[in-house]
N, C-alpha and C. Protein backbone atom coordinates (compact mmCIF):
# COMPACT_ATOMS: atom_id res chain seq x y z
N UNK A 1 -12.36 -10.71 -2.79
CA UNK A 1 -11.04 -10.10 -2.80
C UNK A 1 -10.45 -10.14 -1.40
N UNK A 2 -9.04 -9.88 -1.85
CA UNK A 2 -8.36 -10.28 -0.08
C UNK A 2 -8.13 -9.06 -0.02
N UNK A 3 -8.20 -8.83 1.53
CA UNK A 3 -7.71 -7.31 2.46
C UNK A 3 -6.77 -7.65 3.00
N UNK A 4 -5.18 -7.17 2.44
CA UNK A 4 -3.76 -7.10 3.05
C UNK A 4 -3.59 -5.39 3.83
N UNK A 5 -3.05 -5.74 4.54
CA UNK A 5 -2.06 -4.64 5.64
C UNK A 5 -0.54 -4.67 5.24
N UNK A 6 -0.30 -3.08 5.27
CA UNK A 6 1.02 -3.15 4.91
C UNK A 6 1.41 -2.41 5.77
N UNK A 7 2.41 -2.17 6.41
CA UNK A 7 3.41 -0.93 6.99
C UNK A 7 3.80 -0.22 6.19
N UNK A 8 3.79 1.29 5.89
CA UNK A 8 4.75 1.84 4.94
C UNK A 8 5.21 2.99 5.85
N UNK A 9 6.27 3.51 5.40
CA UNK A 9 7.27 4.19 6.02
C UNK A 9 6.69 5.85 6.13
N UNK A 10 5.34 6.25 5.90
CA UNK A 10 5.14 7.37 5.36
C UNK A 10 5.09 8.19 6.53
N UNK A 11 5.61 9.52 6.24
CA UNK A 11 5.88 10.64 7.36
C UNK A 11 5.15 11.82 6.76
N UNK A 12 4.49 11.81 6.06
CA UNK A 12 3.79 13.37 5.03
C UNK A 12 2.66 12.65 4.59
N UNK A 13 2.07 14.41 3.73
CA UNK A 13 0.71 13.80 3.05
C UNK A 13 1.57 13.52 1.56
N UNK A 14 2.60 14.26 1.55
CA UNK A 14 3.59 14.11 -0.05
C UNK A 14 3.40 12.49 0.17
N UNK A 15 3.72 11.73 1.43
CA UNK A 15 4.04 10.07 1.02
C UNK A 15 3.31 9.45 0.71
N UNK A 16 2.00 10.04 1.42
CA UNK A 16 0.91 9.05 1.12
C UNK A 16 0.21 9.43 0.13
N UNK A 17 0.58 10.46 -0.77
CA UNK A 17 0.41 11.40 -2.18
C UNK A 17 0.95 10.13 -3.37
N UNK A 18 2.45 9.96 -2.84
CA UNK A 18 3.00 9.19 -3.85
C UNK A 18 2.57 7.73 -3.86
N UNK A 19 2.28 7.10 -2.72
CA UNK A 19 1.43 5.90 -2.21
C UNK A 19 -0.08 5.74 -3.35
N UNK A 20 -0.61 6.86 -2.78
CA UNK A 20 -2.03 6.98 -4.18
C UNK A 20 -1.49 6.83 -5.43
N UNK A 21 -0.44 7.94 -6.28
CA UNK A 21 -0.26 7.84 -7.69
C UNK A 21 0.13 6.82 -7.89
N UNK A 22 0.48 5.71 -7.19
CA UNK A 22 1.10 4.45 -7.66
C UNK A 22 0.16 3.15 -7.67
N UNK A 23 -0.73 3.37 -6.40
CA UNK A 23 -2.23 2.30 -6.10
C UNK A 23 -2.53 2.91 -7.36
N UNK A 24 -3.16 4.18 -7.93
CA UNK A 24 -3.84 4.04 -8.93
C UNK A 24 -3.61 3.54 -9.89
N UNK A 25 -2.59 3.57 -10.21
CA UNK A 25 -2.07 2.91 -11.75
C UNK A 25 -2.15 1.06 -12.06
N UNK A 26 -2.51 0.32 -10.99
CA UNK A 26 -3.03 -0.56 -10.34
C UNK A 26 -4.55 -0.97 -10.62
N UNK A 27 -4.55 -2.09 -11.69
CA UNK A 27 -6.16 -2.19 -12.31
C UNK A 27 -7.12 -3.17 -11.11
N UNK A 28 -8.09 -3.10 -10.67
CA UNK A 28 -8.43 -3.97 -9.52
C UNK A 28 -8.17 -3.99 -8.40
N UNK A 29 -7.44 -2.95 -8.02
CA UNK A 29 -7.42 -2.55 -6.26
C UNK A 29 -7.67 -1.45 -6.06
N UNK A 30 -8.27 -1.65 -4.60
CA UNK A 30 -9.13 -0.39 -3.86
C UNK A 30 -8.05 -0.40 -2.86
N UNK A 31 -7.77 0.69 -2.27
CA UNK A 31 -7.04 0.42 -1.04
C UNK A 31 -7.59 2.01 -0.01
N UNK A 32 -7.11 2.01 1.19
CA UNK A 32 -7.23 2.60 2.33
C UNK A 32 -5.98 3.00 2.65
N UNK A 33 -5.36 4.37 2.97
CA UNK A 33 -4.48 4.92 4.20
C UNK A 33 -4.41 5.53 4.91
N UNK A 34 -4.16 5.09 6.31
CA UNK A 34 -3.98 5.83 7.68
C UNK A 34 -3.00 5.92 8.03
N UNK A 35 -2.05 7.77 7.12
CA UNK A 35 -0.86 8.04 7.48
C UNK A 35 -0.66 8.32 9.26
N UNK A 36 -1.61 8.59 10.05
CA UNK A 36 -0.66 8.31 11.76
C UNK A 36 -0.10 6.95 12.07
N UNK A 37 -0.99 6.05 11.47
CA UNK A 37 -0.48 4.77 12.01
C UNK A 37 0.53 4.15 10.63
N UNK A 38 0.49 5.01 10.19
CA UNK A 38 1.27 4.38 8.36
C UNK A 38 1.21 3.06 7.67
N UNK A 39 -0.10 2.69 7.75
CA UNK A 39 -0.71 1.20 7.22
C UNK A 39 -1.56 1.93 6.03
N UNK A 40 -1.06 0.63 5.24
CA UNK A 40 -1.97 0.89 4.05
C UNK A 40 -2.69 -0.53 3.81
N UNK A 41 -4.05 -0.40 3.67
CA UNK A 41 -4.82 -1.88 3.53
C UNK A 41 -5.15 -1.53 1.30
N UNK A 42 -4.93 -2.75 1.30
CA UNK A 42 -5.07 -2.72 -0.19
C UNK A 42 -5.93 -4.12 -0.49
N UNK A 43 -7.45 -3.83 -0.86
CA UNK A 43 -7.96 -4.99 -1.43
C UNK A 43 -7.63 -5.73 -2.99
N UNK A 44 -7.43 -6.74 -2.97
CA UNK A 44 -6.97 -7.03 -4.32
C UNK A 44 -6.96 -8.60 -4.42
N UNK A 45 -7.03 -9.14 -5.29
CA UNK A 45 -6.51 -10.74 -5.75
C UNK A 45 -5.45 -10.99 -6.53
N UNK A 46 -4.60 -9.64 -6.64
CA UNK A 46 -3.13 -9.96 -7.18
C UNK A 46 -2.27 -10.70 -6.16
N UNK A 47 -1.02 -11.00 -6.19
CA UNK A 47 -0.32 -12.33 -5.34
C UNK A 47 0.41 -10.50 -4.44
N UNK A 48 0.95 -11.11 -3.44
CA UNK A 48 1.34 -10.30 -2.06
C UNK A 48 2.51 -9.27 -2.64
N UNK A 49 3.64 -10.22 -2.92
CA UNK A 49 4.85 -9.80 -3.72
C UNK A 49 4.71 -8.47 -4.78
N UNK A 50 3.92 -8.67 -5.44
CA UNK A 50 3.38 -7.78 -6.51
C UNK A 50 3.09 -6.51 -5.93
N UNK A 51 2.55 -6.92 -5.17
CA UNK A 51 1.44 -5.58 -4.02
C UNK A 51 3.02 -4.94 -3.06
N UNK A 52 3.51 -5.37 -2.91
CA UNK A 52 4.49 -5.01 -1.87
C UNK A 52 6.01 -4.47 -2.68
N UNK A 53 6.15 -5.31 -3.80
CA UNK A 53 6.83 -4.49 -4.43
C UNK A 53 6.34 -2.91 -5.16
N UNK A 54 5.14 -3.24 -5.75
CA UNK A 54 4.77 -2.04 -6.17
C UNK A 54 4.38 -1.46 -5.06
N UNK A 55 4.26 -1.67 -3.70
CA UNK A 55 4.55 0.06 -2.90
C UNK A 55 5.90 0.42 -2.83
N UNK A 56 6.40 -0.37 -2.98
CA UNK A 56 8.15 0.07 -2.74
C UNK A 56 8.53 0.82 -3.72
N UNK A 57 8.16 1.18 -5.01
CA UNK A 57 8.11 1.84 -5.88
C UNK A 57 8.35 3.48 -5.55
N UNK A 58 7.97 3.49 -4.39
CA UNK A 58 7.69 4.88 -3.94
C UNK A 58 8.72 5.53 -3.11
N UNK A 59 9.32 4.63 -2.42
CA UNK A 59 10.67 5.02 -2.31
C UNK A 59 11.02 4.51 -0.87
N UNK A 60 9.64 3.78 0.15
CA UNK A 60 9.85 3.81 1.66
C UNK A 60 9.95 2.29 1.45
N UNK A 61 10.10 2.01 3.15
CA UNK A 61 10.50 0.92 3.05
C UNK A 61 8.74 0.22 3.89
N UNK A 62 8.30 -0.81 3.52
CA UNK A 62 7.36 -1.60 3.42
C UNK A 62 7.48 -2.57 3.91
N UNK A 63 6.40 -3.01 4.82
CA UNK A 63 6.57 -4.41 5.58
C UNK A 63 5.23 -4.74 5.65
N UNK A 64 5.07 -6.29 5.24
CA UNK A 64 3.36 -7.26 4.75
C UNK A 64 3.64 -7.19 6.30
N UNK A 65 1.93 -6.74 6.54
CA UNK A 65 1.25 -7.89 7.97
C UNK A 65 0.33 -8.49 7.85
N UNK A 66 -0.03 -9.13 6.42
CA UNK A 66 -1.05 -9.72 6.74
C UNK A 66 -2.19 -9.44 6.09
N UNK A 67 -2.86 -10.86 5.82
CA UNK A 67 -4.76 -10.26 5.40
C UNK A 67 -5.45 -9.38 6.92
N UNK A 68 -6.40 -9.00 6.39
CA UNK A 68 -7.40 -8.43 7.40
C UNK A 68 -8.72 -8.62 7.39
C-alpha cells in the first residue's frame, strides 16, 4: 500500500474529529493525524483524487504532498 501526505486545513480536535468520521467510512485505509502540523498520511491503493476529494468532504481546504 502507498503512504500519501496531505495538508489539511485543520485548526481543532472538532476537524480532525470530522477528518476521522469520513477516513472511516473508507474500506482499506489506515491513516495517521498530526493536527499541529495539520498533515494527514493515509495508507491506501485507492487513486490520489479519490483520497483528496474525499477529505474535502469535510469542509477544509486540502493540498496532496506526496507519497511517503
Amino acid at each position: 500500500m502507498t503512504k500519501h501526505e496531505f495538508e489539511v486545513a485543520m485548526t481543532c480536535e472538532g476537524c480532525s474529529g470530522a477528518v476521522t468520521r469520513i477516513l472511516n467510512k473508507v474500506e482499506g485505509v489506515k491513516f495517521e493525524i498530526d493536527l499541529p502540523k495539520k498533515l494527514v498520511w493515509i495508507e491506501s491503493d485507492k487513486d490520489v483524487n479519490f483520497l483528496k476529494e474525499t477529505l474535502e468532504k469535510c469542509g477544509k481546504e486540502v493540498k496532496y504532498n506526496g507519497t511517503k
